[in-house]
N, C-alpha and C. Protein backbone atom coordinates (compact mmCIF):
# COMPACT_ATOMS: atom_id res chain seq x y z
N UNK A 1 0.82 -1.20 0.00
CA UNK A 1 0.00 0.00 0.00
C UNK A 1 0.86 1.26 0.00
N UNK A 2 1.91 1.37 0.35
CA UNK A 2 2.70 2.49 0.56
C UNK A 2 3.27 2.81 -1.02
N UNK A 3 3.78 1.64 -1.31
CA UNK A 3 4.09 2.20 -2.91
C UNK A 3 3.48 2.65 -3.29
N UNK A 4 1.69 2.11 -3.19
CA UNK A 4 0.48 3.10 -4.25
C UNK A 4 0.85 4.88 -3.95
N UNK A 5 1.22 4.36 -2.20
CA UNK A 5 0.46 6.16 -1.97
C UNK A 5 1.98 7.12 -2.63
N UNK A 6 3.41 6.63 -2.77
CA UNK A 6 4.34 7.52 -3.16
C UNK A 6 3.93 7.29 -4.89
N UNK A 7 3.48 6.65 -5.56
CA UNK A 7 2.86 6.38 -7.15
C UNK A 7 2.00 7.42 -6.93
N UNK A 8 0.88 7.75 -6.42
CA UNK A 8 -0.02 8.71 -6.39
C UNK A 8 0.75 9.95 -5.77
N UNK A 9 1.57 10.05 -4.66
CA UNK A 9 1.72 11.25 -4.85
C UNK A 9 3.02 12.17 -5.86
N UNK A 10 3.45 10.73 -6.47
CA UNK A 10 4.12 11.50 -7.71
C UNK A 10 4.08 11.87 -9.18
N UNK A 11 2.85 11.44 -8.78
CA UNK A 11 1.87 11.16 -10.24
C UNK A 11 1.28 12.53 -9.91
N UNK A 12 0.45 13.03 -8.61
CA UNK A 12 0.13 14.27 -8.47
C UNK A 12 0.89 15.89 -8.02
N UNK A 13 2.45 15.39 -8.12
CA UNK A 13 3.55 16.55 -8.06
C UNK A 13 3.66 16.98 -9.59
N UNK A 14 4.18 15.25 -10.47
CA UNK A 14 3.80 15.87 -11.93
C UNK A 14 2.57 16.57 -12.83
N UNK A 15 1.62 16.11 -12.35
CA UNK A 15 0.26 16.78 -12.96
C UNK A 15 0.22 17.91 -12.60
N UNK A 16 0.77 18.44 -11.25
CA UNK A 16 0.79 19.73 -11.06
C UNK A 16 1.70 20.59 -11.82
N UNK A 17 2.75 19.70 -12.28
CA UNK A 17 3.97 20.49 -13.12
C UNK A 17 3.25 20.68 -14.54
N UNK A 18 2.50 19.46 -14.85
CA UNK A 18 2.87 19.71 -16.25
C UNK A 18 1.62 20.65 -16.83
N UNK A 19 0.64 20.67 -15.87
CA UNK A 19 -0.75 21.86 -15.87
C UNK A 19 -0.21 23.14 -15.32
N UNK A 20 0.84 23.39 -14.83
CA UNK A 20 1.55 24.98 -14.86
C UNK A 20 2.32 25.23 -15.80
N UNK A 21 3.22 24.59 -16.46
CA UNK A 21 3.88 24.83 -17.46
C UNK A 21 3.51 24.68 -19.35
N UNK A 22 2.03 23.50 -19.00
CA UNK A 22 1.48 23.59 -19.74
C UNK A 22 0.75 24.89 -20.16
N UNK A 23 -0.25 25.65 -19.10
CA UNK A 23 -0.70 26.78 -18.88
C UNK A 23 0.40 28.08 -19.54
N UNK A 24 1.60 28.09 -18.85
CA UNK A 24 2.32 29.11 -19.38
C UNK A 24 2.63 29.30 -20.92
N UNK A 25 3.06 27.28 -21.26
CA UNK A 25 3.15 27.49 -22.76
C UNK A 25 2.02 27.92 -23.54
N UNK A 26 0.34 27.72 -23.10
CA UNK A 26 -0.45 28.24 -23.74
C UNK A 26 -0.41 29.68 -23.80
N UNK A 27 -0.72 29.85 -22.24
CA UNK A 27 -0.38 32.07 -22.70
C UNK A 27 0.38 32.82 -22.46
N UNK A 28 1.59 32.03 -22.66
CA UNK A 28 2.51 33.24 -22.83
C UNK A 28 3.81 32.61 -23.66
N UNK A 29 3.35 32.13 -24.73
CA UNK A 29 4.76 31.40 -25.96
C UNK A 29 5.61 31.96 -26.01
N UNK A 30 5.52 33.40 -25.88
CA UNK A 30 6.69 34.40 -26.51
C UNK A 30 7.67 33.78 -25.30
N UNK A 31 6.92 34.49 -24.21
CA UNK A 31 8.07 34.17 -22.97
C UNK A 31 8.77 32.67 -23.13
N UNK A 32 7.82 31.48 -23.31
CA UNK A 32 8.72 30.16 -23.28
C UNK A 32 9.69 30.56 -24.42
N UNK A 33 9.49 30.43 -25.19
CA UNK A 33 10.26 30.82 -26.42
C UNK A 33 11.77 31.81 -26.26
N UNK A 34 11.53 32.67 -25.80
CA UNK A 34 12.48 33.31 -25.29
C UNK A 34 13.38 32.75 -24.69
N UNK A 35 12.44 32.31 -23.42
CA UNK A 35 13.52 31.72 -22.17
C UNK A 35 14.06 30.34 -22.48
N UNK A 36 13.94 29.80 -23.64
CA UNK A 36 14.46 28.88 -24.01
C UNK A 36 16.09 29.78 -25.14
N UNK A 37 15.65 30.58 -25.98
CA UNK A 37 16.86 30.84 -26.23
C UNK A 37 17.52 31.41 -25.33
N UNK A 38 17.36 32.08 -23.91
CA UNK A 38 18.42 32.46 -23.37
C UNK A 38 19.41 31.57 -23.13
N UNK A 39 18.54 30.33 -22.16
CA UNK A 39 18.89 29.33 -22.35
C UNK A 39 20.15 28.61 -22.98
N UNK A 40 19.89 28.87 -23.70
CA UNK A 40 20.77 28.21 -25.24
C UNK A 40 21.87 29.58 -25.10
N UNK A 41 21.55 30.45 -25.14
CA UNK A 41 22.73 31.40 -25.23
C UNK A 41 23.26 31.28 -24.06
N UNK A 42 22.48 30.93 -22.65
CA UNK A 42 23.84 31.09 -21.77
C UNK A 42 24.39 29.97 -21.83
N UNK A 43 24.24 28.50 -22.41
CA UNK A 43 24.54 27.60 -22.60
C UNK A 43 26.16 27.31 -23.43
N UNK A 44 25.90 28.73 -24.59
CA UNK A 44 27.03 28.74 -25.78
C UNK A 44 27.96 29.86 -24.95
N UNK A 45 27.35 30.76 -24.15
CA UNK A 45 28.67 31.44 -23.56
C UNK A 45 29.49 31.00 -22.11
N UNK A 46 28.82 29.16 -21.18
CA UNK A 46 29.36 28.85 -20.72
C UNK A 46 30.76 27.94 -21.80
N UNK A 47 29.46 27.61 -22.67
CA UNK A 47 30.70 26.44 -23.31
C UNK A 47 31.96 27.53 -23.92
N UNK A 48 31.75 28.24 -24.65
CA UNK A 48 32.94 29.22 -24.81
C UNK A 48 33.74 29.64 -23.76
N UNK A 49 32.98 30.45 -22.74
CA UNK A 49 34.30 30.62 -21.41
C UNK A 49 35.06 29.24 -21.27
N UNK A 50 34.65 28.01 -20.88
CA UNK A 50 34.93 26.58 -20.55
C UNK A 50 36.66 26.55 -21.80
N UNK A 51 35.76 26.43 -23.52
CA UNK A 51 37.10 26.30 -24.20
C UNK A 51 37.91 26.84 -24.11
N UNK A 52 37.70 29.17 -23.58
CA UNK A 52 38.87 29.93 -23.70
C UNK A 52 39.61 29.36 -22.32
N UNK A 53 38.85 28.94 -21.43
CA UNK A 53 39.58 28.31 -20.19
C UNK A 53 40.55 27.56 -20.41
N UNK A 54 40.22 26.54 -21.18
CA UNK A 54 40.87 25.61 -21.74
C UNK A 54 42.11 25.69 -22.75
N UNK A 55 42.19 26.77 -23.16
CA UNK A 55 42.81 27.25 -24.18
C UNK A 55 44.10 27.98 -23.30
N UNK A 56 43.65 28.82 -22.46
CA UNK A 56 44.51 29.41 -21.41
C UNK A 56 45.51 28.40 -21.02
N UNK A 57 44.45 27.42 -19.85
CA UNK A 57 45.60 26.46 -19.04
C UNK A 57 46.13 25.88 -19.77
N UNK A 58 46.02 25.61 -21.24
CA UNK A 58 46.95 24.74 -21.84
C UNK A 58 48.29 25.13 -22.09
N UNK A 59 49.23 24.03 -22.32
CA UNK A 59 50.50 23.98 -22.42
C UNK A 59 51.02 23.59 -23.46
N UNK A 60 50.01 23.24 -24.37
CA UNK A 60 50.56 22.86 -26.20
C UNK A 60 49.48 23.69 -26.68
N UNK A 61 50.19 24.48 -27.87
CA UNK A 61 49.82 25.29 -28.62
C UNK A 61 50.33 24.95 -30.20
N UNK A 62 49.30 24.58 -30.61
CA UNK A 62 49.37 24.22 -31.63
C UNK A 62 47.67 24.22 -32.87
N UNK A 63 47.69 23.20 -33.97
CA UNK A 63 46.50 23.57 -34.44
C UNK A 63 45.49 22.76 -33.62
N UNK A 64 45.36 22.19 -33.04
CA UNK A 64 44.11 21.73 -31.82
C UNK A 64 44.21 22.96 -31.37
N UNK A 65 45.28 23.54 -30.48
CA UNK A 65 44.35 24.95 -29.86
C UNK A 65 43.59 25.91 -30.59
N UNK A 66 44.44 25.81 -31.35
CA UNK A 66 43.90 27.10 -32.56
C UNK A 66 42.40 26.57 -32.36
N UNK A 67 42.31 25.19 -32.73
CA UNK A 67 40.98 25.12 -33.27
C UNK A 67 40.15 25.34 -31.55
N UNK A 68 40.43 25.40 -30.80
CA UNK A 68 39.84 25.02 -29.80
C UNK A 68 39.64 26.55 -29.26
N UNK A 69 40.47 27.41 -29.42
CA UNK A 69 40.43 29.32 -29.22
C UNK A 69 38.57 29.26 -30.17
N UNK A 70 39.09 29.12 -31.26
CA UNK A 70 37.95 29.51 -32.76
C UNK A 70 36.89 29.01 -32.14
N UNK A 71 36.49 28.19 -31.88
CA UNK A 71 35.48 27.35 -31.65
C UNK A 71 35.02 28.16 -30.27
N UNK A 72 35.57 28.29 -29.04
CA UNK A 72 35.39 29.04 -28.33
C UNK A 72 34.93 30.48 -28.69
N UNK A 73 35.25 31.39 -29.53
CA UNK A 73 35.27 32.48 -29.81
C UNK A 73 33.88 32.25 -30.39
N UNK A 74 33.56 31.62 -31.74
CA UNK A 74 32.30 31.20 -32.22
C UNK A 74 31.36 30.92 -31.08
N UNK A 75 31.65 30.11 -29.77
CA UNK A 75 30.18 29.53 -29.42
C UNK A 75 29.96 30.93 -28.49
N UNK A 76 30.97 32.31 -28.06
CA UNK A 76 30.64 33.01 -27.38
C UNK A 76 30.21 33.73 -28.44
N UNK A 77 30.41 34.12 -29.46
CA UNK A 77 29.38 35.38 -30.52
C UNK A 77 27.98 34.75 -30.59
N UNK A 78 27.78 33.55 -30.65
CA UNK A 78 27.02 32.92 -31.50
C UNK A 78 25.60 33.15 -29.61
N UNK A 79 26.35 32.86 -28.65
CA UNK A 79 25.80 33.43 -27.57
C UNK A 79 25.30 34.58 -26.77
N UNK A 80 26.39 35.59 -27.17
CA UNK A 80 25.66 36.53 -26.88
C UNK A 80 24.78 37.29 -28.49
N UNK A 81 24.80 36.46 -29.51
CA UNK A 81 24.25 36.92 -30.24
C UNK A 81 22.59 35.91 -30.13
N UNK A 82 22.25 35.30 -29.35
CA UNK A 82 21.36 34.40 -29.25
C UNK A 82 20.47 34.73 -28.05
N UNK A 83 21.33 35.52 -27.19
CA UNK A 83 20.72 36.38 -25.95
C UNK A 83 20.71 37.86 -26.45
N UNK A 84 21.17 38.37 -27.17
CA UNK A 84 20.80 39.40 -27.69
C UNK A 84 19.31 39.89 -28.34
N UNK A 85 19.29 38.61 -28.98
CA UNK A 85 18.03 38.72 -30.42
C UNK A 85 17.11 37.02 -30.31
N UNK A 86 16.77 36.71 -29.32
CA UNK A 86 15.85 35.57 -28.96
C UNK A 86 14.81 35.23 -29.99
N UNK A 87 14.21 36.66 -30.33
CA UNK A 87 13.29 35.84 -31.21
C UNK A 87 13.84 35.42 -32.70
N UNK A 88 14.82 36.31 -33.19
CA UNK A 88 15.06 36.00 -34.66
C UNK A 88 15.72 34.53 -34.58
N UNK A 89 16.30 34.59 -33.42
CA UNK A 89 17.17 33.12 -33.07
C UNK A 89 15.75 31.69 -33.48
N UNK A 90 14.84 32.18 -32.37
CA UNK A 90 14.08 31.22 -32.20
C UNK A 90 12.66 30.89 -33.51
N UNK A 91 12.98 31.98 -34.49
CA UNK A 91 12.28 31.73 -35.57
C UNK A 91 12.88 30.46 -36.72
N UNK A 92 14.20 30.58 -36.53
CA UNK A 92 15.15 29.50 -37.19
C UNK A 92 14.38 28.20 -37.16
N UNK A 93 13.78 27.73 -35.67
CA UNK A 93 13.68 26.29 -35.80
C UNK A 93 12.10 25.88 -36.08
N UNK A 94 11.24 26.86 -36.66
CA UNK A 94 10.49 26.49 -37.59
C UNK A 94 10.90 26.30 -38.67
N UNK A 95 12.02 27.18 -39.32
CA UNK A 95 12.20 27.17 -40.80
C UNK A 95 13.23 25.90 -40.88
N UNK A 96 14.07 25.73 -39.95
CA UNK A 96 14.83 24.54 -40.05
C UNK A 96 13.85 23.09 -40.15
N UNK A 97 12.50 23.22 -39.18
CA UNK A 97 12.45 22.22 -39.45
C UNK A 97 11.29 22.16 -41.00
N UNK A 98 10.42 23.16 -40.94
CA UNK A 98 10.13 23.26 -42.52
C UNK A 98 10.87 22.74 -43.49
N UNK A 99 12.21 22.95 -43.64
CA UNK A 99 12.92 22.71 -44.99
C UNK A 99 12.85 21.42 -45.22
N UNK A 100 13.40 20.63 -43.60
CA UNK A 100 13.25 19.00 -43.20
C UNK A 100 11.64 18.41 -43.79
N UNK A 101 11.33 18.85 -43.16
CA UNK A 101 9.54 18.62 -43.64
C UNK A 101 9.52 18.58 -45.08
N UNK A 102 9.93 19.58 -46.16
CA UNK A 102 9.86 20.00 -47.50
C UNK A 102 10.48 18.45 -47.90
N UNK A 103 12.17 18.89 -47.64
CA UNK A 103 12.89 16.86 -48.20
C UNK A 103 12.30 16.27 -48.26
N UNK A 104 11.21 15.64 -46.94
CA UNK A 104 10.51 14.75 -46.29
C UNK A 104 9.55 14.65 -47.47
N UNK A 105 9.19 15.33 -47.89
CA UNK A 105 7.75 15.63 -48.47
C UNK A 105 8.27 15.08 -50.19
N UNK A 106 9.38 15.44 -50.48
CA UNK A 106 9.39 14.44 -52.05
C UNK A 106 10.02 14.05 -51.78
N UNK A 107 10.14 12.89 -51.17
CA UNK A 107 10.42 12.05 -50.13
C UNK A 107 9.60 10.99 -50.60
N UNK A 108 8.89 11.21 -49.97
CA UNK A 108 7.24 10.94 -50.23
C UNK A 108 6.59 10.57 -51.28
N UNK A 109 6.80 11.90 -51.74
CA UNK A 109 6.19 12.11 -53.32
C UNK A 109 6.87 10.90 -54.53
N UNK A 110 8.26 10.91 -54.17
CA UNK A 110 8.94 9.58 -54.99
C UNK A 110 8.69 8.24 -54.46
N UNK A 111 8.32 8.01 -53.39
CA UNK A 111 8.02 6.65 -53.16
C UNK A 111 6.31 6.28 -53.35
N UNK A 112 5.38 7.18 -53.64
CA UNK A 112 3.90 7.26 -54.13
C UNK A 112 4.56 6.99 -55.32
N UNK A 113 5.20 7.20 -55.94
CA UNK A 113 5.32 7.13 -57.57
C UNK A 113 5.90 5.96 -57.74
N UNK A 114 6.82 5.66 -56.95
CA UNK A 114 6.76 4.11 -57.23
C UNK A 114 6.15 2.79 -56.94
N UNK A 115 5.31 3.32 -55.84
CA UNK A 115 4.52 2.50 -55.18
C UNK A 115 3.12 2.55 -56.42
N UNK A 116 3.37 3.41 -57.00
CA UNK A 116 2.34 3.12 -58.00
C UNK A 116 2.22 2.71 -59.80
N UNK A 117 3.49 2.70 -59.28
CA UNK A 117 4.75 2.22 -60.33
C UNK A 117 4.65 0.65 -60.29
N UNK A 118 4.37 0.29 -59.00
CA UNK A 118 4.52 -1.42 -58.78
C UNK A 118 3.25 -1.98 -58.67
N UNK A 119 2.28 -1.09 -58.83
CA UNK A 119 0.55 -1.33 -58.73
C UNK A 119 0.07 -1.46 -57.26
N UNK A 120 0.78 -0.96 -56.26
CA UNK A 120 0.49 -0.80 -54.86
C UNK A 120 -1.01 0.08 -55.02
N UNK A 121 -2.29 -0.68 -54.09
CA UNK A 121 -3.72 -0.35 -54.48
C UNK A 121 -3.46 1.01 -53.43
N UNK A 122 -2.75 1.13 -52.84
CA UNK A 122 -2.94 2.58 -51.38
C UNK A 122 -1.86 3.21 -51.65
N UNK A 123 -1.33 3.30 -52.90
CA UNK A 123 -0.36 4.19 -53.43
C UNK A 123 -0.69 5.88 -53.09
N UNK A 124 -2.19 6.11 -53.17
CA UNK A 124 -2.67 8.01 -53.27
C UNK A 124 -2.71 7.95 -51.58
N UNK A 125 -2.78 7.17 -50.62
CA UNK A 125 -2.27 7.56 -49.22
C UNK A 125 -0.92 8.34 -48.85
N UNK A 126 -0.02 7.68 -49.48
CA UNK A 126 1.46 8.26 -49.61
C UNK A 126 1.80 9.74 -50.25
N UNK A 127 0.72 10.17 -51.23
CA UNK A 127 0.75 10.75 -51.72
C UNK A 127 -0.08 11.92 -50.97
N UNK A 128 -1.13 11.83 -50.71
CA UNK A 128 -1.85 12.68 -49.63
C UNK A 128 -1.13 13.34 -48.48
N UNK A 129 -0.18 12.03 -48.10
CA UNK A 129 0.76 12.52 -46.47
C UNK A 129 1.85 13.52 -47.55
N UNK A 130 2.63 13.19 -48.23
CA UNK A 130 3.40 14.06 -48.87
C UNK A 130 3.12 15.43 -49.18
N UNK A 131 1.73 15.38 -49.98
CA UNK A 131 1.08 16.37 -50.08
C UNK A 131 1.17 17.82 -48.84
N UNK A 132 0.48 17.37 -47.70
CA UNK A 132 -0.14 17.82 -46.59
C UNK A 132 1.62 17.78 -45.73
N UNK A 133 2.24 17.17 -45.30
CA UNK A 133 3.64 17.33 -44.76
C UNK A 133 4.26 18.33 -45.77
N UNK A 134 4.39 18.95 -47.22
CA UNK A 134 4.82 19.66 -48.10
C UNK A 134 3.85 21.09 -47.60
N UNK A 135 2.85 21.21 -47.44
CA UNK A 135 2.53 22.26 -46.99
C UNK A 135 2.36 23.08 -45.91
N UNK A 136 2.46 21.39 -45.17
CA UNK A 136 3.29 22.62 -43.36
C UNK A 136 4.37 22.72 -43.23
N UNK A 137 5.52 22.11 -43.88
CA UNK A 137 6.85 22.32 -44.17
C UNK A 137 6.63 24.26 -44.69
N UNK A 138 5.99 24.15 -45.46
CA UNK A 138 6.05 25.38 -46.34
C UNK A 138 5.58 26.53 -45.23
N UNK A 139 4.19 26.37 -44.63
CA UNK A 139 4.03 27.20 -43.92
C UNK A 139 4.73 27.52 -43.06
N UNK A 140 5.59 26.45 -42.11
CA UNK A 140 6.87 26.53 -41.25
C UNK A 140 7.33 27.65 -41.90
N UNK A 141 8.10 27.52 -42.68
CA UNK A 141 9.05 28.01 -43.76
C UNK A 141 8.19 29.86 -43.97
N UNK A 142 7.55 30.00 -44.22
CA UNK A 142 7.11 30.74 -44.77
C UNK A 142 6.52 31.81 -43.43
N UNK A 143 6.05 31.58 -42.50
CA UNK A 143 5.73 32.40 -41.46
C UNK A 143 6.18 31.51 -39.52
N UNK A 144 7.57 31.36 -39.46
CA UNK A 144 7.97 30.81 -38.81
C UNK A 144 7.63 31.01 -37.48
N UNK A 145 7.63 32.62 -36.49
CA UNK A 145 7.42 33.22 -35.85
C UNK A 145 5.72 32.23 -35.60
N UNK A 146 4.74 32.86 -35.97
CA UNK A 146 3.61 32.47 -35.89
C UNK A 146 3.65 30.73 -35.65
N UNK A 147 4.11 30.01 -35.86
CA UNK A 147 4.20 28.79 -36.22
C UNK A 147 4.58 28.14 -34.99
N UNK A 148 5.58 28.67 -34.58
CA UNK A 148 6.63 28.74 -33.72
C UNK A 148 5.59 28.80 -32.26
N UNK A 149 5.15 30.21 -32.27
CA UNK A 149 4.13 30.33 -31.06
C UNK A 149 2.73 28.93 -31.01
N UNK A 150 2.53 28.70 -32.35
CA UNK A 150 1.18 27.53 -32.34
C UNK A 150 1.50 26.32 -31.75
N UNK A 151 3.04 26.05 -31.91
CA UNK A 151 3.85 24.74 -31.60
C UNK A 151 3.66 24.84 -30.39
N UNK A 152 4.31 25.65 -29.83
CA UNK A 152 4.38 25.84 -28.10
C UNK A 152 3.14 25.82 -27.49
N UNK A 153 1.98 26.74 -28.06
CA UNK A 153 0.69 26.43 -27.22
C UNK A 153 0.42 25.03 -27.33
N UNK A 154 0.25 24.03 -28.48
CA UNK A 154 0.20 22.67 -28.45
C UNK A 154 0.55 22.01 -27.55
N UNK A 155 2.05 22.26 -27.93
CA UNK A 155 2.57 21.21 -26.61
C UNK A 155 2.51 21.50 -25.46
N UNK A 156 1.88 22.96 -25.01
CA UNK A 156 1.28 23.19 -23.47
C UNK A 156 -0.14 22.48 -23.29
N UNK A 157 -0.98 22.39 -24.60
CA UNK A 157 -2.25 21.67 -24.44
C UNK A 157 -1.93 20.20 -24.15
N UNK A 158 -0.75 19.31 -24.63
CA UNK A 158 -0.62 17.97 -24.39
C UNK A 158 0.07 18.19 -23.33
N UNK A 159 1.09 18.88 -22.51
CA UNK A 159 1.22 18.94 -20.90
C UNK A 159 0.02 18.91 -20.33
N UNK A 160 -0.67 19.82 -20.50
CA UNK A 160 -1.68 19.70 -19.85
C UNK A 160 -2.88 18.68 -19.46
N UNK A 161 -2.83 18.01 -21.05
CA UNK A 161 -3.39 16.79 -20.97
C UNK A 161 -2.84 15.78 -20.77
N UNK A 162 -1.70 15.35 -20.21
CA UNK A 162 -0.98 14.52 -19.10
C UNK A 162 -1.34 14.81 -18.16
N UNK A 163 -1.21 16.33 -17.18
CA UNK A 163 -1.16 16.54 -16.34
C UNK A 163 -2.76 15.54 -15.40
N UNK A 164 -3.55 15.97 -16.66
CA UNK A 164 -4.72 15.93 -15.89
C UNK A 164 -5.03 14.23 -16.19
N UNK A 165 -4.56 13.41 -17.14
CA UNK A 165 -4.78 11.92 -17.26
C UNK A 165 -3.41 11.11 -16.01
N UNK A 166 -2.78 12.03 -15.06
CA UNK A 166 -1.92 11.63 -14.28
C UNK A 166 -2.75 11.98 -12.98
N UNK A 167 -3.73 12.85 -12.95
CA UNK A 167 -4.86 13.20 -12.04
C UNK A 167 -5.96 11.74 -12.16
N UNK A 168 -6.37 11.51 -13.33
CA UNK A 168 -7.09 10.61 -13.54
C UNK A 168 -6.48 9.25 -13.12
N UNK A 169 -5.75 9.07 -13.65
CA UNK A 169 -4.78 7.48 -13.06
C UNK A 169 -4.85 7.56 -11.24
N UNK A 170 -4.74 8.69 -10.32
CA UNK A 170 -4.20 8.61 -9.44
C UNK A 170 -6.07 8.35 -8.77
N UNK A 171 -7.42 9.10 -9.10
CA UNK A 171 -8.28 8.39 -8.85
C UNK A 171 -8.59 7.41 -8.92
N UNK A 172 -7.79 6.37 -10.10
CA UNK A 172 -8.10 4.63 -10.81
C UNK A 172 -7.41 4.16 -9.39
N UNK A 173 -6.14 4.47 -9.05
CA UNK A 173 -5.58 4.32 -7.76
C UNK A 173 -6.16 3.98 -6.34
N UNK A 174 -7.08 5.19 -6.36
CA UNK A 174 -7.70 5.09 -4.97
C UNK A 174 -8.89 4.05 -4.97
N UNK A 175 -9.25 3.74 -6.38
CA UNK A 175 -10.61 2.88 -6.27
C UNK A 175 -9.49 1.64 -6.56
N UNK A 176 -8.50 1.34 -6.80
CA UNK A 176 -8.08 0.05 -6.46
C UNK A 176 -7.40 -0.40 -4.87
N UNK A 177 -6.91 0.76 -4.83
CA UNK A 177 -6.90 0.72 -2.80
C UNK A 177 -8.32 0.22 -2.43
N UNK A 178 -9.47 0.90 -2.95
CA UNK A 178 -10.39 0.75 -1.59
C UNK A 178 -11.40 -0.76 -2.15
N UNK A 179 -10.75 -1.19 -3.43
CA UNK A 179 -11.12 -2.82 -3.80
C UNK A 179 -10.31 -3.48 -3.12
N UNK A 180 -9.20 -3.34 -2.75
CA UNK A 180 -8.26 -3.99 -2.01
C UNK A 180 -8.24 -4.28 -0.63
N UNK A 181 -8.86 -3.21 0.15
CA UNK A 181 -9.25 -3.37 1.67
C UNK A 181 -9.82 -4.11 1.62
């Protein structure tokens, strides 16, 4: 019985997490969004201090350091240029993954063609997903920002809907405790 009750009450620490953070990603994307590239930027200007560190205490100088200064120098521009400008940063990974999506998509489109090439009867299924993956690739691509914010409210609506099917499990819980007495 004791296991149930630490299962239930960690089932109801997470539901509480993931219905607050779910919540935030719904109204307020910009902010997640943001605070994820800071994130990432203070991420690239620890790893840069770390290499120029590294670069310092060292005692062979040669082309590994070189490369190891550069690389340092890069992940600190690339950082404070990522904490500088959050959103242009964070518009990238719609369009990055758009383009992916686009490949993906005649991708697709060439294996419908051969699948119908070989008389495969569900050949225009393949072709439909290609279709429809080619045009949210595109929209990615094409208005990233916007896209970007829709993603994040989503995946605050499926936090959220954990949160609350981890609420639900933990009632299935108590009615199997009280079958069990």
């Amino acid at each position: 019985m004791e296991f149930l009750k630490e299962i239930k009450s960690s089932l109801l620490i997470m539901a509480g997490f993931y219905i607050i953070i779910g919540l935030v990603m719904l109204l307020a994307p910009a902010f997640v969004s943001n605070s994820i590239c800071y994130l990432i930027g203070a991420l690239c200007l620890i790893i840069g201090g770390l290499a120029i560190y590294t670069y310092i205490q060292s005692e062979v100088y040669g082309p590994l350091a070189m490369a190891t200064l550069i690389l340092a120098i890069l992940f600190i521009v690339l950082g404070v240029f990522v904490v500088m400008n959050p959103e242009f940063f964070a518009s990238f990974i719609p369009i990055v993954t758009g383009v992916i999506l686009v490949i993906d998509a005649f991708s697709k489109l060439e294996s419908s063609v051969r699948l119908k090439k070989y008389e495969y009867s569900n050949w225009w299924q393949v072709l439909i997903a290609a279709i429809l993956v080619f045009i949210f690739g595109i929209l990615l691509i094409l208005n990233p920002f916007t896209s970007l914010t829709i993603l994040i409210r989503v995946l605050g609506v499926f936090l959220m809907l954990d949160g609350i099917s981890n609420i639900i499990t933990v009632f299935s819980y108590n009615k199997i405790e009280k079958a069990i007495k």
